[in-house]
Protein backbone atom coordinates (compact mmCIF):
# COMPACT_ATOMS: atom_id res chain seq x y z
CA UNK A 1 109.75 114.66 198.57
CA UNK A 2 113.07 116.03 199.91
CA UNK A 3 114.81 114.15 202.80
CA UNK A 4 114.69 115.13 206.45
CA UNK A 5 117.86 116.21 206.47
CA UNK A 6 117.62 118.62 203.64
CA UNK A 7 114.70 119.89 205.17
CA UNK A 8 116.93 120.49 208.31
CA UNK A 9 119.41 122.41 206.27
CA UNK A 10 116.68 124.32 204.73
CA UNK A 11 115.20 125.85 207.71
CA UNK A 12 114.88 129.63 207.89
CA UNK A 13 114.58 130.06 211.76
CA UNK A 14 116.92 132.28 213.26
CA UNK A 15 118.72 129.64 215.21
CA UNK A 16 118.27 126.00 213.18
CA UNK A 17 119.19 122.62 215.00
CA UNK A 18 121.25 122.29 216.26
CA UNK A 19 121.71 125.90 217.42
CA UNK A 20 118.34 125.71 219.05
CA UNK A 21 119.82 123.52 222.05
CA UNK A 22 119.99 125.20 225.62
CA UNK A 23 123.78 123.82 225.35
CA UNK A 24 125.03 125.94 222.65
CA UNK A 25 123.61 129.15 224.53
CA UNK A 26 125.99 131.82 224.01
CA UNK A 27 128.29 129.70 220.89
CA UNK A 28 128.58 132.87 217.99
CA UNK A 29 126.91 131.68 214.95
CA UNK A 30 127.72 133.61 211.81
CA UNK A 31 124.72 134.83 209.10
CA UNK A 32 126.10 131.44 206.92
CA UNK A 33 125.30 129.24 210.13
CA UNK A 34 128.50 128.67 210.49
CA UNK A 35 130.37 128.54 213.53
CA UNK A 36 134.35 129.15 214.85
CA UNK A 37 135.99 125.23 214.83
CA UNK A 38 138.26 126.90 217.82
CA UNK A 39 135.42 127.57 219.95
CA UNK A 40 135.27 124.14 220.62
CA UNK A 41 136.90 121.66 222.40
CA UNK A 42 139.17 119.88 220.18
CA UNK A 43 140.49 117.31 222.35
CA UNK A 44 140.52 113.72 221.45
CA UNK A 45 139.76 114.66 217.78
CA UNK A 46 136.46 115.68 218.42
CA UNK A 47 134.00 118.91 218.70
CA UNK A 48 132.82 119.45 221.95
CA UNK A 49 131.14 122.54 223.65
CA UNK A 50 129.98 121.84 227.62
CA UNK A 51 129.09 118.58 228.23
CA UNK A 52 128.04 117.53 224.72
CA UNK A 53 130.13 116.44 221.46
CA UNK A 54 128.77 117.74 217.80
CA UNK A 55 130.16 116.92 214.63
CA UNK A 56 130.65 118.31 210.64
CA UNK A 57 126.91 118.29 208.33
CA UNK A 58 127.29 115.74 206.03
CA UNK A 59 127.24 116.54 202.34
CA UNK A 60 125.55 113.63 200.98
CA UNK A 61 123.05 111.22 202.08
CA UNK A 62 125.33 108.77 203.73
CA UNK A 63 126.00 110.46 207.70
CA UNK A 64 129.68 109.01 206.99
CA UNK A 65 130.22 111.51 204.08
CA UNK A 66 131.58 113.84 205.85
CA UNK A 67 133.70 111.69 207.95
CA UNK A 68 137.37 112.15 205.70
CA UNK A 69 136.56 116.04 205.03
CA UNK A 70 136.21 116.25 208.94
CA UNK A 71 138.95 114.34 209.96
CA UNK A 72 140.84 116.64 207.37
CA UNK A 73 139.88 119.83 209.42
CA UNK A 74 140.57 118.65 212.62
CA UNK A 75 144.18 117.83 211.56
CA UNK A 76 144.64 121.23 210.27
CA UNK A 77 142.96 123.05 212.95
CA UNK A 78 144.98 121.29 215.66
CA UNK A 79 148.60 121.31 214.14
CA UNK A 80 148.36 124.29 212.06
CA UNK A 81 145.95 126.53 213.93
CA UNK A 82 143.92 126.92 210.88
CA UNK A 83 140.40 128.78 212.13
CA UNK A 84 138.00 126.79 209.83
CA UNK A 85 134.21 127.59 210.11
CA UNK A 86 131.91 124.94 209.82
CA UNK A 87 128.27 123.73 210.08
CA UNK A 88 127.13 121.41 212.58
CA UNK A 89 125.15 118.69 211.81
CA UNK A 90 121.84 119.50 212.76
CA UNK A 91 121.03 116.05 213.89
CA UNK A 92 123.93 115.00 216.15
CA UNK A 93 123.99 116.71 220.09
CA UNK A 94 125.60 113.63 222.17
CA UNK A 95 127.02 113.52 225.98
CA UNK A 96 130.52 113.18 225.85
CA UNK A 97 130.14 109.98 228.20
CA UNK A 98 128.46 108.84 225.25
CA UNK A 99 130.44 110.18 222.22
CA UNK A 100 131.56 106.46 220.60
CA UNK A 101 132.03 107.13 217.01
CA UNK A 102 133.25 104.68 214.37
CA UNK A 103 136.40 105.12 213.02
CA UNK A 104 136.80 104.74 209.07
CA UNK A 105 140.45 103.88 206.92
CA UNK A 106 140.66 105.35 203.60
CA UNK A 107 143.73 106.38 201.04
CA UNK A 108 142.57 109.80 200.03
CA UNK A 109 145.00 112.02 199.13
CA UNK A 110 146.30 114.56 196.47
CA UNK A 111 149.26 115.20 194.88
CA UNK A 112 149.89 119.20 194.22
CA UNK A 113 149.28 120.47 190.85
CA UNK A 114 151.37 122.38 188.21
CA UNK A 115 150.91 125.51 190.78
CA UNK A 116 153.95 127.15 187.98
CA UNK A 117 151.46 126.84 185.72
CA UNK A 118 148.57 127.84 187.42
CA UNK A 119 150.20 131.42 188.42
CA UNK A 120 150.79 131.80 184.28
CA UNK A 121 147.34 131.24 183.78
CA UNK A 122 145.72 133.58 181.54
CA UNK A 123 142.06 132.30 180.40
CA UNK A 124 140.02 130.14 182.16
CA UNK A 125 141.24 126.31 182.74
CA UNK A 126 137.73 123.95 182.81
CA UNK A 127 136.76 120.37 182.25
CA UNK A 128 134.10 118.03 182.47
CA UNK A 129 133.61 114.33 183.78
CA UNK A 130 130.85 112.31 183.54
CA UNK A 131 129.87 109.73 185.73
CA UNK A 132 129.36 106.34 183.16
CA UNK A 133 128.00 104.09 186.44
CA UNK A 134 124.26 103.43 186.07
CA UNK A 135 123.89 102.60 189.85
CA UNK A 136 125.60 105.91 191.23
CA UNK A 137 123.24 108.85 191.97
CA UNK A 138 126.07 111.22 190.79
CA UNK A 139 125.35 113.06 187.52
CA UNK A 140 128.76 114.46 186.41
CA UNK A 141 131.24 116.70 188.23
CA UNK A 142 132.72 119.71 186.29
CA UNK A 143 135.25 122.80 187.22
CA UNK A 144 137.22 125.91 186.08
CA UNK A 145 140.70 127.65 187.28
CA UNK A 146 139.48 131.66 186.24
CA UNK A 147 142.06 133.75 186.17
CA UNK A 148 140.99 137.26 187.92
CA UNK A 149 143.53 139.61 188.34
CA UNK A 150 146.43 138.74 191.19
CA UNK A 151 144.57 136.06 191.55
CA UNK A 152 143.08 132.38 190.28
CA UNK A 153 139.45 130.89 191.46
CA UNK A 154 139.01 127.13 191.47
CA UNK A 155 135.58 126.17 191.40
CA UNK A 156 134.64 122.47 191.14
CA UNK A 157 130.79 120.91 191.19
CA UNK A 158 129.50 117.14 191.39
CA UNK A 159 125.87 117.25 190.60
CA UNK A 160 123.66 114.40 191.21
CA UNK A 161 121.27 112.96 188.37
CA UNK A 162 117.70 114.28 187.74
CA UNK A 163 116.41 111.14 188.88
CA UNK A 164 117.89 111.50 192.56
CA UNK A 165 117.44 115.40 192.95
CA UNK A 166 115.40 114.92 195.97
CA UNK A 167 117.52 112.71 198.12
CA UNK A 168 120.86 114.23 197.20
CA UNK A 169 122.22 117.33 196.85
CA UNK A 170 125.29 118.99 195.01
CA UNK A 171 129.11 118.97 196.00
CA UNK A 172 130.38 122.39 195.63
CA UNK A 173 134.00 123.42 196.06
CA UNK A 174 135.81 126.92 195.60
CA UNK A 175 139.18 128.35 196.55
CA UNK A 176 141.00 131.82 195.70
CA UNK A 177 144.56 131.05 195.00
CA UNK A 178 147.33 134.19 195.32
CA UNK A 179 149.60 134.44 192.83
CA UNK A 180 151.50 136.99 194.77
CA UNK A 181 152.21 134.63 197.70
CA UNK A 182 151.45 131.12 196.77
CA UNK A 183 149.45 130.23 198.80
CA UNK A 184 145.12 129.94 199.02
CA UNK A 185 143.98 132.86 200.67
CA UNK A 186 140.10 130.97 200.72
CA UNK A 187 138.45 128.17 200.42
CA UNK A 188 135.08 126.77 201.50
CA UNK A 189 132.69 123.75 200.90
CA UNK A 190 129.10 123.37 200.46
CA UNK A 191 126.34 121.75 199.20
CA UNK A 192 123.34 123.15 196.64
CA UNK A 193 119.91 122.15 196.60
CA UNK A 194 117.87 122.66 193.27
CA UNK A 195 114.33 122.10 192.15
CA UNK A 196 113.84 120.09 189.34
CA UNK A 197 113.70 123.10 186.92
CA UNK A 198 116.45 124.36 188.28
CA UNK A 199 118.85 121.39 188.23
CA UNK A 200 117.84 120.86 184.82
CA UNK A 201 118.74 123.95 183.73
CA UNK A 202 122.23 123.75 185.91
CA UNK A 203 122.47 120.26 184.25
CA UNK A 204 122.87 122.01 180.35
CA UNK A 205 125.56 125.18 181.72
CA UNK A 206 129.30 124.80 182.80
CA UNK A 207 129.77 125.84 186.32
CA UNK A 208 132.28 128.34 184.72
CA UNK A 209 128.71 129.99 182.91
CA UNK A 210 127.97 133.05 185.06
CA UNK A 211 124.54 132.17 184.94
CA UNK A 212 124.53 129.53 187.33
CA UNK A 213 125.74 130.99 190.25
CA UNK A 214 122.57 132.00 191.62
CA UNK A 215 121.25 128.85 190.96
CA UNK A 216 119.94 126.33 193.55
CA UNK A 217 119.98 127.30 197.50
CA UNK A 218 123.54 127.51 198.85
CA UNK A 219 124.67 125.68 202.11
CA UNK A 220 127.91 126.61 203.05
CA UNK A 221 129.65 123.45 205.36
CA UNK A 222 132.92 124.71 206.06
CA UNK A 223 134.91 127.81 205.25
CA UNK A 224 138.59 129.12 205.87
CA UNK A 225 139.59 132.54 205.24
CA UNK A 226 142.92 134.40 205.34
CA UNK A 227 141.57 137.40 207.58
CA UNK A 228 139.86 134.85 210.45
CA UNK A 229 143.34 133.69 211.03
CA UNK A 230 145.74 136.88 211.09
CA UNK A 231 146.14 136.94 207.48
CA UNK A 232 147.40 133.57 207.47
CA UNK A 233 146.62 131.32 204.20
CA UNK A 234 146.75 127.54 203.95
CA UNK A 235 149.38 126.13 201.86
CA UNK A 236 148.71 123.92 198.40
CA UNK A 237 148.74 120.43 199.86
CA UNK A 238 146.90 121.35 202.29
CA UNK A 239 144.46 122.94 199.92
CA UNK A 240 144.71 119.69 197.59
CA UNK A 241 144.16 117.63 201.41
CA UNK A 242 140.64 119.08 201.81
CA UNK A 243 139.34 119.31 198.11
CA UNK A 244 140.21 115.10 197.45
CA UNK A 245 138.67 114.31 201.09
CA UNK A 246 135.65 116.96 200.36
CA UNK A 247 134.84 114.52 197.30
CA UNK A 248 135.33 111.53 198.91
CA UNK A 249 133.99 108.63 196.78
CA UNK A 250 134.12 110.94 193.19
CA UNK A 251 136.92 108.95 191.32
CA UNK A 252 137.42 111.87 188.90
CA UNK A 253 138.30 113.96 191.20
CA UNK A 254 140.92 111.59 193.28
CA UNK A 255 142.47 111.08 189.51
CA UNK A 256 142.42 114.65 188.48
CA UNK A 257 144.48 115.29 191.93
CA UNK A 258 146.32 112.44 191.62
């Protein structure tokens, strides 16, 4: 049986938690159920709208999972201006008086990548790791650099194992890098549910394999794009910054960064 919170993130009603709350009467929800990040205020590192504080869905089963990816955003929104769109967490509405969240220390970082390379690229770039820990629920993580035109797609996905389909979900990453400029002119996070059929299936492909992108139900956490913030892209650390702190906890993907 799939977890409450899945369930949550599943729900088809026009306005999901926590959009249903008389507070966020009149906040401008997107068809993705995502929302503006400078709607809010930001103030004290936190999102607030009225009288009452939300925060960032978490990806995993663990509410903290989201906590470095979060943190990440906030910096970015605040010093750069970055307009990131994100999903609230369905479960979390609290009165500022009462807004006391726990604080967490963690090196995650990345390092920036052969980007000279990268703008050379011709055919598609793609590994594959595979999680060797019998006690962790992930599966294995794999991704591709696809070369399309003037530009390069980065797409990078931690599956869980069949055994733990129902209490945790996927970690899926994807940025468009411009060669042209330099910089990444997108990039969002989310998270994909499967049924058992379908994870198996996902579970034999490559997320490069056109196949599986209609796999599984999509649940988009955050999401930057160049045209929500006058044509403004975000630059390669800061692009490396949110994909090591999106997979907080996946080792391959702090090494492959690092």
């Amino acid at each position: 049986m799939q977890n409450s919170g899945i369930k949550k993130l599943l729900d088809t009603n026009p306005k999901p938690a926590p959009y249903d709350s008389k507070n966020l009467t009149g906040l401008d929800v997107d068809k993705n159920n995502l929302v503006s990040i400078h709607l809010f205020n930001l103030e004290n590192n936190r999102l607030q709208w009225r009288n009452k504080v939300y925060t960032l869905c978490p990806m995993l089963e663990q509410s903290n999972s989201s906590y470095w990816i979060f943190q990440a955003i906030l910096k970015f929104a605040i010093q750069d201006g970055v307009n990131f769109k994100i999903r609230l967490d369905p479960f979390i509405e609290v009165s500022e008086t009462e807004y006391n969240p726990m604080f967490h220390k963690m090196l995650v970082h990345g390092k920036p990548l052969d980007w000279q390379k990268m703008s050379t690229l011709r055919n598609d770039d793609f590994g594959k790791w595979y999680n060797e820990k019998e006690y962790d629920k992930t599966g294995f993580t794999d991704y591709v650099w696809a070369p399309k035109n003037d530009e390069i797609h980065f797409t990078c996905e931690e599956l869980p194992k069949l055994d733990f389909n129902e209490i945790r979900t996927s970690r899926y990453f994807h940025a468009i890098f411009n060669k042209g400029t330099g910089g990444i002119k997108h990039c969002d996070g989310a998270i994909r549910v499967y049924s058992e059929d379908e994870l198996e299936f996902r579970s034999k492909k490559h997320v490069k394999d056109p196949e599986v992108r209609k796999a599984g139900k999509r649940i988009k956490i955050f999401q930057f794009e160049s045209n929500d913030n006058l044509k403004k892209e975000i630059s390669q650390d800061t692009f490396c910054h949110l994909a090591t702190n999106y997979f907080v906890w996946n080792e391959d993907v702090q090494k492959y960064f690092n």
